[in-house]
Protein backbone atom coordinates (compact mmCIF):
# COMPACT_ATOMS: atom_id res chain seq x y z
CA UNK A 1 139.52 -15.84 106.96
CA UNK A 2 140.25 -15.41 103.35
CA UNK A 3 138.41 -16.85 100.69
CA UNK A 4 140.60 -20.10 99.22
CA UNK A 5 139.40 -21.68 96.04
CA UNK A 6 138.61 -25.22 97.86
CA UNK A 7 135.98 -22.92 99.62
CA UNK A 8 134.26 -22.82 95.89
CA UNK A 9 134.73 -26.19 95.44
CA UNK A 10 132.56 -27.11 98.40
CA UNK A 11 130.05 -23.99 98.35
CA UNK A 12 129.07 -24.65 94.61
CA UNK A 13 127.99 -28.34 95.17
CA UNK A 14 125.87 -27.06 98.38
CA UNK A 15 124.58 -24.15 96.85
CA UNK A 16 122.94 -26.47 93.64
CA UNK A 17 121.86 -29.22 95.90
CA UNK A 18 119.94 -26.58 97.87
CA UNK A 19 118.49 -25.20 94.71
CA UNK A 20 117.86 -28.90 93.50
CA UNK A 21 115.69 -29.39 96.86
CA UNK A 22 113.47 -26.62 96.80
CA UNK A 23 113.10 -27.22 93.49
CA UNK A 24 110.90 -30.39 94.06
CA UNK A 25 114.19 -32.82 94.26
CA UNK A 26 113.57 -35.84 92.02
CA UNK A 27 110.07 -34.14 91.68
CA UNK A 28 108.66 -38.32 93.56
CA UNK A 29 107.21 -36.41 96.96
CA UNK A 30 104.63 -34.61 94.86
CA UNK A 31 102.81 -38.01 94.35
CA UNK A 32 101.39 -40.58 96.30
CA UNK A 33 101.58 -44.19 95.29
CA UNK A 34 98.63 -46.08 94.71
CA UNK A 35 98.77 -50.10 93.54
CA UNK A 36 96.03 -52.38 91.81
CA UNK A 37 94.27 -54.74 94.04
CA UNK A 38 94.34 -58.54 93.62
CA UNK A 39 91.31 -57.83 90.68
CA UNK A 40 93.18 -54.84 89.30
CA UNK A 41 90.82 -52.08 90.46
CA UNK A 42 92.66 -48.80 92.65
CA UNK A 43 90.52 -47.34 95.46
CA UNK A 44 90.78 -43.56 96.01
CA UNK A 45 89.03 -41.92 98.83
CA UNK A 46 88.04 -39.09 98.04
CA UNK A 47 85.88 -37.92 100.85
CA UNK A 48 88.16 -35.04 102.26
CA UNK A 49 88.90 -33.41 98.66
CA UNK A 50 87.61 -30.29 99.09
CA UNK A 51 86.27 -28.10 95.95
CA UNK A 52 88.99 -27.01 93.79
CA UNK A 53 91.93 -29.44 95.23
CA UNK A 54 93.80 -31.59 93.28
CA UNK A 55 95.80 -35.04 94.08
CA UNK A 56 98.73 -36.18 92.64
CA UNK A 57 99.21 -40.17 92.42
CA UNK A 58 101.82 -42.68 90.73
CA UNK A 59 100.52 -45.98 90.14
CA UNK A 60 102.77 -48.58 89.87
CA UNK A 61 101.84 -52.35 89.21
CA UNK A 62 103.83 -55.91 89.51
CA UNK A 63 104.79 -55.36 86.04
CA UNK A 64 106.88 -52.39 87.39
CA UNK A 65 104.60 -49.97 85.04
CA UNK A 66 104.35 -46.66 86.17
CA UNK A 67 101.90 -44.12 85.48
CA UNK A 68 100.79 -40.53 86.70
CA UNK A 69 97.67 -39.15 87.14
CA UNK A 70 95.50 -36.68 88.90
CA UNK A 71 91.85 -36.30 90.97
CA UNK A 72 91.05 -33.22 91.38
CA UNK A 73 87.39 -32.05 92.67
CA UNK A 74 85.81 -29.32 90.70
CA UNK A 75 84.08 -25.76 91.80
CA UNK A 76 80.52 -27.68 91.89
CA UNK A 77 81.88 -30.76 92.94
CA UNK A 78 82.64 -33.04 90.57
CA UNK A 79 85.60 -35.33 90.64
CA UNK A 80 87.95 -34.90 87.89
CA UNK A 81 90.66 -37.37 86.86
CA UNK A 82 93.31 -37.08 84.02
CA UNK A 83 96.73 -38.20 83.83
CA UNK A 84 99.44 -36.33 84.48
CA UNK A 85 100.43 -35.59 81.12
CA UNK A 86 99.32 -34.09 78.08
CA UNK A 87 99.19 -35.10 74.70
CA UNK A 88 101.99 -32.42 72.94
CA UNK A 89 104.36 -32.57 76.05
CA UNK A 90 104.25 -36.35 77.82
CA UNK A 91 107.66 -37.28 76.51
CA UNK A 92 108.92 -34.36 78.37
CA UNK A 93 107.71 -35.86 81.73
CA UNK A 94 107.37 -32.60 83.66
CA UNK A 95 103.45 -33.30 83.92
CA UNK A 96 100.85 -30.55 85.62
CA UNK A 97 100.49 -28.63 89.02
CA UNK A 98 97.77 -27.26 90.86
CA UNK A 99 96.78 -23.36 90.74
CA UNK A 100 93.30 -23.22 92.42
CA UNK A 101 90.95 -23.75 89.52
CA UNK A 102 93.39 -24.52 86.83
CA UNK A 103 95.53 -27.17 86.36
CA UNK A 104 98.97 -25.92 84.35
CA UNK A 105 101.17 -27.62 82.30
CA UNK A 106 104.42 -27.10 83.45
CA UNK A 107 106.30 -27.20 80.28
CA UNK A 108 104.39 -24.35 78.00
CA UNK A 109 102.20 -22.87 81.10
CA UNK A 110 98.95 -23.25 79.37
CA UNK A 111 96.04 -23.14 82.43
CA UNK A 112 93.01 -25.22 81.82
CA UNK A 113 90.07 -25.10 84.03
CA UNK A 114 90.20 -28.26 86.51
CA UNK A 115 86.52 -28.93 84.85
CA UNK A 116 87.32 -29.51 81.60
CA UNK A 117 89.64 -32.61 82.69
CA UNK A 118 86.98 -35.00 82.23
CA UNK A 119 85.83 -33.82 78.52
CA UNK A 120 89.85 -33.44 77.59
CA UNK A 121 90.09 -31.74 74.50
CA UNK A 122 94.36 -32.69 73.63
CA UNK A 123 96.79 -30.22 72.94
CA UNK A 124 98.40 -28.84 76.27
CA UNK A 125 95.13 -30.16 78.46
CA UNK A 126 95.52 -33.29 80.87
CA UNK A 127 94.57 -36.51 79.14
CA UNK A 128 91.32 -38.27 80.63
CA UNK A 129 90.98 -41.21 82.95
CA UNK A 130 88.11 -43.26 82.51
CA UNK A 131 86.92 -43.54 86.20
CA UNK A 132 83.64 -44.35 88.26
CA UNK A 133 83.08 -42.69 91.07
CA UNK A 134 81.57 -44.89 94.02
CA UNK A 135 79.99 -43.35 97.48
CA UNK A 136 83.34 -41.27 98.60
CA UNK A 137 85.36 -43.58 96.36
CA UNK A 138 86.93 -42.96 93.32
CA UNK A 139 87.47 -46.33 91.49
CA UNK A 140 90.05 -47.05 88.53
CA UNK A 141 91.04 -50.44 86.45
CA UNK A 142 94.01 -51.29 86.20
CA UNK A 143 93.56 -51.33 81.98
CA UNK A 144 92.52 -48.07 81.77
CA UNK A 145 95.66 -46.82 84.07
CA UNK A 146 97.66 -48.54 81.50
CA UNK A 147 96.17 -47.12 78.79
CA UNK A 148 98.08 -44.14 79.39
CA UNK A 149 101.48 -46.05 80.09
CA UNK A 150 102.11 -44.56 76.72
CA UNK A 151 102.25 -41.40 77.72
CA UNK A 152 105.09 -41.96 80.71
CA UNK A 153 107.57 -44.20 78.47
């Protein structure tokens, strides 16, 4: 069978679309939605993060606000949680992945260790969450989500 130019046509739309998928798609299965309760607070377990894994969540209220973030759990332990986006590149929206113990910014590729999240430090890092963390629980208000609505809008 010779090659006919509708055979372009129809192998150049499948050939992006399959690019487009293992590219991450719409880049929405990387994250797992979490909601405010009827008091505002968001309940994490975190009992089966294991030492130098990291989460990736949306949170999405009534108000139709979404905002990304991350909880991670540290070399010694400790549970780390930032948002999803740094200071120089949140309007670009392309937020942070996991590489063992660093968390990289997918825009410029800057690594910074996962336990530096908490103490921040701007520039290319992820923004802090304020957080408690409670038994096996990592606990969030719904205020200080929003606090970094700014960074998603």
């Amino acid at each position: 069978m010779r090659f006919k130019p509708i055979h372009g046509v129809l192998v150049v739309p499948l050939f992006v679309v399959g690019v487009f998928l293992l590219a991450g798609g719409f880049g929405l299965g990387k994250h797992q939605r979490v909601a405010p309760d009827e008091n505002g607070v968001v309940r994490i377990d975190v009992s089966g993060l294991e030492p130098s894994q990291v989460r990736f969540y949306r949170f999405l209220n009534r108000g139709n606000q979404e905002v990304k973030f991350l909880v991670g759990r540290d070399r010694q332990g400790v549970v780390q949680v930032g948002f999803d986006a740094s200071e120089s590149h949140a309007r670009v929206g392309r937020g942070f992945r996991a590489e063992g113990d660093w968390v990289v910014d997918n825009k410029c590729d800057t690594a910074s260790h996962l336990e530096e999240v908490n103490r921040g430090g701007g520039g290319c890092r992820p923004v802090p969450l304020e957080h408690r963390v409670s038994g096996q629980q990592v606990v969030l208000q719904e205020q200080d989500i929003l606090r970094g609505w700014r960074l998603f809008n």
